[in-house]
C-alpha atoms as a PDB file:
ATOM      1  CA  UNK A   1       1.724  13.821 -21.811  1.00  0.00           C
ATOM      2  CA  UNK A   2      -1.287  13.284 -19.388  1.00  0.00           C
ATOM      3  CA  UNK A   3      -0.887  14.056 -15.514  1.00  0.00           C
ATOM      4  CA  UNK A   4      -0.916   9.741 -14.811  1.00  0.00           C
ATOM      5  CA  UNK A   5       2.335  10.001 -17.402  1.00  0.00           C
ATOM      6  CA  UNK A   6       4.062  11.958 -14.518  1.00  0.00           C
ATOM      7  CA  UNK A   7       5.864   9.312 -12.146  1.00  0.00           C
ATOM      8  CA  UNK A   8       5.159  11.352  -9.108  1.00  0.00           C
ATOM      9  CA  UNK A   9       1.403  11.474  -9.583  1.00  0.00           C
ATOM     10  CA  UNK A  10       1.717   7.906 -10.477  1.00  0.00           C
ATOM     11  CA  UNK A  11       3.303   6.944  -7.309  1.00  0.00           C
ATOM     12  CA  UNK A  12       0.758   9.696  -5.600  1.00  0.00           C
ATOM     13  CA  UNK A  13      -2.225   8.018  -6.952  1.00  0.00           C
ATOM     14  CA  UNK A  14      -0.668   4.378  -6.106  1.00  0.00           C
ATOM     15  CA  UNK A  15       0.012   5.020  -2.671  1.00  0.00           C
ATOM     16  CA  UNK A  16      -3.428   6.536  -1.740  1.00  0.00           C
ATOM     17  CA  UNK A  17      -4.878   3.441  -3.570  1.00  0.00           C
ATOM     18  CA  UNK A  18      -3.038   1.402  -0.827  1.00  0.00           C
ATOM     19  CA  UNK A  19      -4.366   3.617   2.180  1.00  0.00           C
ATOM     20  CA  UNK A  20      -7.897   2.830   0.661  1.00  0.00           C
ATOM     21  CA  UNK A  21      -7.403  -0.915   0.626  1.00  0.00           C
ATOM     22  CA  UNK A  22      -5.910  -0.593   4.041  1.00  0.00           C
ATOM     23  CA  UNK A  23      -8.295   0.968   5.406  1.00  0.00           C
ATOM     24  CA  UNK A  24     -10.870  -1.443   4.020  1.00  0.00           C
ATOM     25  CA  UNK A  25      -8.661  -4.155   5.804  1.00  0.00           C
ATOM     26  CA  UNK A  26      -8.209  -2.571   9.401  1.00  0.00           C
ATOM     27  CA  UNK A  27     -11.821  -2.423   9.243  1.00  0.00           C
ATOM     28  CA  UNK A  28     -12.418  -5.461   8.908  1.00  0.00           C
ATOM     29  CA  UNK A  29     -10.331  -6.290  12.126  1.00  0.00           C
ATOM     30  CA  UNK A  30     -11.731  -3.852  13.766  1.00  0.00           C
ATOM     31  CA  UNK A  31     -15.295  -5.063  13.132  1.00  0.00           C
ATOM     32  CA  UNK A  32     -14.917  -8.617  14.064  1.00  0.00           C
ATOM     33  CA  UNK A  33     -12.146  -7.597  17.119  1.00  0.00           C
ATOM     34  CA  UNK A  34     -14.520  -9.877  18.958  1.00  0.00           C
ATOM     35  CA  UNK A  35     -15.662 -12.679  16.617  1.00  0.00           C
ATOM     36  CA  UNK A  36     -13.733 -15.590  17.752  1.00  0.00           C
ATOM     37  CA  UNK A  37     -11.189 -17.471  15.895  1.00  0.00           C
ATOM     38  CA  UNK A  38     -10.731 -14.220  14.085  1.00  0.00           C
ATOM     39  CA  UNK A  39      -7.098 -13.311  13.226  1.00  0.00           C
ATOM     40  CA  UNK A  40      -6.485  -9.731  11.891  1.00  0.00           C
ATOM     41  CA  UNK A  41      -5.023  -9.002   8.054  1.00  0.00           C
ATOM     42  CA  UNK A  42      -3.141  -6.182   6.911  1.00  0.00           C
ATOM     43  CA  UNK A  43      -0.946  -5.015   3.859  1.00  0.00           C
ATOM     44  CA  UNK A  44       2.410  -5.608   3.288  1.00  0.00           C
ATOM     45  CA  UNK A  45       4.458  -1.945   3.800  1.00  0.00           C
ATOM     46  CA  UNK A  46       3.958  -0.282   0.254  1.00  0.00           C
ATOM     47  CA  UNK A  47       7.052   0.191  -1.290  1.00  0.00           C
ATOM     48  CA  UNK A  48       7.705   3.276  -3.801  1.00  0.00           C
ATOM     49  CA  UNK A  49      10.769   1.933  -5.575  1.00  0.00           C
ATOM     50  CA  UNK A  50       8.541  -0.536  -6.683  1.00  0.00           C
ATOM     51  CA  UNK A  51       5.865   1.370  -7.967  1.00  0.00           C
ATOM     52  CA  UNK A  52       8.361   3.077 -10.040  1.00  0.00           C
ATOM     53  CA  UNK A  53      10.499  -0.030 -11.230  1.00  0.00           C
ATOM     54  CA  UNK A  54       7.012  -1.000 -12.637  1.00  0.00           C
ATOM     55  CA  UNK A  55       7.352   2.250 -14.889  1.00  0.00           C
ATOM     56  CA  UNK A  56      10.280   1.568 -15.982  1.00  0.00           C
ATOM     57  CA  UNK A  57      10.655   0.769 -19.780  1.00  0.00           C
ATOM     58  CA  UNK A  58      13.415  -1.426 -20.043  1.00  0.00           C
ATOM     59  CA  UNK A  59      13.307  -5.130 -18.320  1.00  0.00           C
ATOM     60  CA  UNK A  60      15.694  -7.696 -17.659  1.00  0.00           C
ATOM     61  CA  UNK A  61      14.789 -11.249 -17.049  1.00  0.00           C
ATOM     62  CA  UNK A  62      16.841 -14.523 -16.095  1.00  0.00           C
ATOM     63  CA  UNK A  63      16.828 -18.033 -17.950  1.00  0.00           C
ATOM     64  CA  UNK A  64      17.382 -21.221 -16.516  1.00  0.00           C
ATOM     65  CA  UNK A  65      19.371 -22.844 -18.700  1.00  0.00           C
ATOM     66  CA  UNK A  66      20.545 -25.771 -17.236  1.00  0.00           C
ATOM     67  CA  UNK A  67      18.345 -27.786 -14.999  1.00  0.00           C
ATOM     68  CA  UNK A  68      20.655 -27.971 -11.996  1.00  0.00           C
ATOM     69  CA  UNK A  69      20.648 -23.897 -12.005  1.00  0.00           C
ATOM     70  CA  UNK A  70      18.226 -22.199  -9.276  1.00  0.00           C
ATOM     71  CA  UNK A  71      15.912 -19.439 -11.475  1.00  0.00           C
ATOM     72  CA  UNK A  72      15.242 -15.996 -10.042  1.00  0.00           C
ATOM     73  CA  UNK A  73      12.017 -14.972  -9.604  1.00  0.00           C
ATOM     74  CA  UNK A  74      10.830 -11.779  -8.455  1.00  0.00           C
ATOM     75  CA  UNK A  75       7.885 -11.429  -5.959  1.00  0.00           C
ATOM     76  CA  UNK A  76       4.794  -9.901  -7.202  1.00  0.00           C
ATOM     77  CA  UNK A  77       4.007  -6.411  -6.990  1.00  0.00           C
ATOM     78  CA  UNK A  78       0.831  -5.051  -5.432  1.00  0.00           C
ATOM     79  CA  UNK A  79      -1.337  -4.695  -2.405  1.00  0.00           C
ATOM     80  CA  UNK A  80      -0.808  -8.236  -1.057  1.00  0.00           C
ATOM     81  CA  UNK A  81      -2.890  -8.904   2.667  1.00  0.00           C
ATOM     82  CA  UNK A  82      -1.138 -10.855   4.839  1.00  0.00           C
ATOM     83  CA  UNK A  83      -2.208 -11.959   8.419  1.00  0.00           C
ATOM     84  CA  UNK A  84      -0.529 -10.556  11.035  1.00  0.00           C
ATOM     85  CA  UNK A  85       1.914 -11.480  13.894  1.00  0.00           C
ATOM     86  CA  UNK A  86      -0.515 -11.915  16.933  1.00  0.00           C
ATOM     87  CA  UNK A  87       1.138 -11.057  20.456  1.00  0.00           C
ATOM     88  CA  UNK A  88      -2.377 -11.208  21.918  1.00  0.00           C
ATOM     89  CA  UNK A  89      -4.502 -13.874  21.798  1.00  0.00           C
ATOM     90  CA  UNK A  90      -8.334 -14.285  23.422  1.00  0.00           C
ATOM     91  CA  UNK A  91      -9.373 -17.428  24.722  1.00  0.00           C
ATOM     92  CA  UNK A  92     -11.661 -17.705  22.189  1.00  0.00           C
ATOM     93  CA  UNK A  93      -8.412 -17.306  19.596  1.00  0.00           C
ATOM     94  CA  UNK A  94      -9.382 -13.615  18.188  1.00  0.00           C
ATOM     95  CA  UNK A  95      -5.811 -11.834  17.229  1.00  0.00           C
ATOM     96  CA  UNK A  96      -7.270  -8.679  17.189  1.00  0.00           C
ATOM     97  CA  UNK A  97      -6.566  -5.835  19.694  1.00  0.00           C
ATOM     98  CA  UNK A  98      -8.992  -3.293  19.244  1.00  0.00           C
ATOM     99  CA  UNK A  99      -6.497  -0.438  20.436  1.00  0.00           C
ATOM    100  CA  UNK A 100      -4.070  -0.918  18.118  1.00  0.00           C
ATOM    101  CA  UNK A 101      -5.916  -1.396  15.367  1.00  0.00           C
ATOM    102  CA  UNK A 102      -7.556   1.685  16.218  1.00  0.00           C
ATOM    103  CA  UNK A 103      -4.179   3.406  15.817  1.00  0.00           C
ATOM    104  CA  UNK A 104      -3.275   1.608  13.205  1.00  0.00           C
ATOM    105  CA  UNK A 105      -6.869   3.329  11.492  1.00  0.00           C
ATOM    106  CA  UNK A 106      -5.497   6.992  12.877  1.00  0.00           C
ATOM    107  CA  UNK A 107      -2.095   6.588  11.366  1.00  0.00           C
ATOM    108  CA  UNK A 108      -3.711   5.194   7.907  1.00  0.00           C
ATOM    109  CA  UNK A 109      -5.906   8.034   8.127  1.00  0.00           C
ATOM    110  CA  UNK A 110      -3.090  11.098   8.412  1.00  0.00           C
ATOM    111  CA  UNK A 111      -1.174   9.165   5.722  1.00  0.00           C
ATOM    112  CA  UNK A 112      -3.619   9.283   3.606  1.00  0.00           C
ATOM    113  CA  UNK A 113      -4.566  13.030   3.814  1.00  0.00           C
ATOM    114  CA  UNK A 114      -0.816  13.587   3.458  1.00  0.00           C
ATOM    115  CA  UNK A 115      -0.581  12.190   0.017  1.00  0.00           C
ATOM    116  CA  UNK A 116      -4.066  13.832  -0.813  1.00  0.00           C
ATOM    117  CA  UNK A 117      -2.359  17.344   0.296  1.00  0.00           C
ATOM    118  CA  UNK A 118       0.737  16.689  -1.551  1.00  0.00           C
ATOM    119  CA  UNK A 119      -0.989  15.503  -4.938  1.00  0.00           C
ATOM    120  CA  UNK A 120      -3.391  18.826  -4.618  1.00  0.00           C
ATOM    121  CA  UNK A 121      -0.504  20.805  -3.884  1.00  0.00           C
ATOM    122  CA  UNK A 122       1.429  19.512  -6.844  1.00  0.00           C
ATOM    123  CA  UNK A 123      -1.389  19.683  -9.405  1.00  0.00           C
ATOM    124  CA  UNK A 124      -1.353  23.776  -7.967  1.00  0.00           C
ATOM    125  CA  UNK A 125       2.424  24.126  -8.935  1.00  0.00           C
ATOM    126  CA  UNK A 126       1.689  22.862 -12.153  1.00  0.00           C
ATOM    127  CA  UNK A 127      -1.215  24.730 -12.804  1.00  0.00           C
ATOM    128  CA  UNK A 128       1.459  28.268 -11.884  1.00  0.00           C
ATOM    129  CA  UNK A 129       3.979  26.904 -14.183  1.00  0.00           C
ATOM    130  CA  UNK A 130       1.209  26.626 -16.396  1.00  0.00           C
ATOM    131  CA  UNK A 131       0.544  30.236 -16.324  1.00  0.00           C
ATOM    132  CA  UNK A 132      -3.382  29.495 -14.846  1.00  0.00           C
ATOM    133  CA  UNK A 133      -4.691  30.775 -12.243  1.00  0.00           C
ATOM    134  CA  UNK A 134      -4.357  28.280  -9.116  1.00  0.00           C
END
């Protein structure tokens, strides 16, 4: 069993993967906070539960067998940008408030290093359990 076969690392290594794209995105807004018509993108809330419903094995789908029937479909999974809800807008019609987004960078930031300590801090539990040196 490797250390990606673990579902917490797994989720771990997900969830930094969407503070990396994130941060590419609030970037972005942040560098064109003044180029107008500009509206700002960022990434839907990452969800864990889904990461590990993706693991999962076992899969259960629906089948529209009659025509009249609505079908169930399930969104897709992922780091899917989305612009965002604007409260501010320039005259020139920029969304982008270059405080918040610079928050929004600071926040990203600590979340980040928080999964980053916990995956390093993991790997070291292991590595005792192990019986190595840590």
């Amino acid at each position: 069993m490797g250390l990606m076969d673990m579902p917490v690392f797994s989720a771990l290594t997900d969830k930094m993967r969407w503070h990396q794209t994130r941060q590419g995105l609030l970037a972005e807004n942040v560098a064109n906070a003044e180029t107008p018509g500009y509206r700002g993108r960022d990434l839907k809330q990452y969800d864990a539960n889904s990461s590990f419903a993706a693991m999962s094995s076992a899969s259960v789908s629906t089948l529209v067998t009659q025509p009249m029937h609505f079908s169930v479909s399930s969104g897709a999974g992922g780091f899917d940008a989305q612009r965002m809800a604007n409260f501010e807008i320039t005259p020139e019609g920029n969304g982008v408030t270059l405080e918040e987004e610079m928050m929004k960078v600071t926040t990203n930031m600590m979340d980040y290093q928080a999964a980053t300590s916990l995956y390093q801090k993991s790997i070291r539990i292991l590595r005792v359990a192990l019986g190595k040196n840590a």
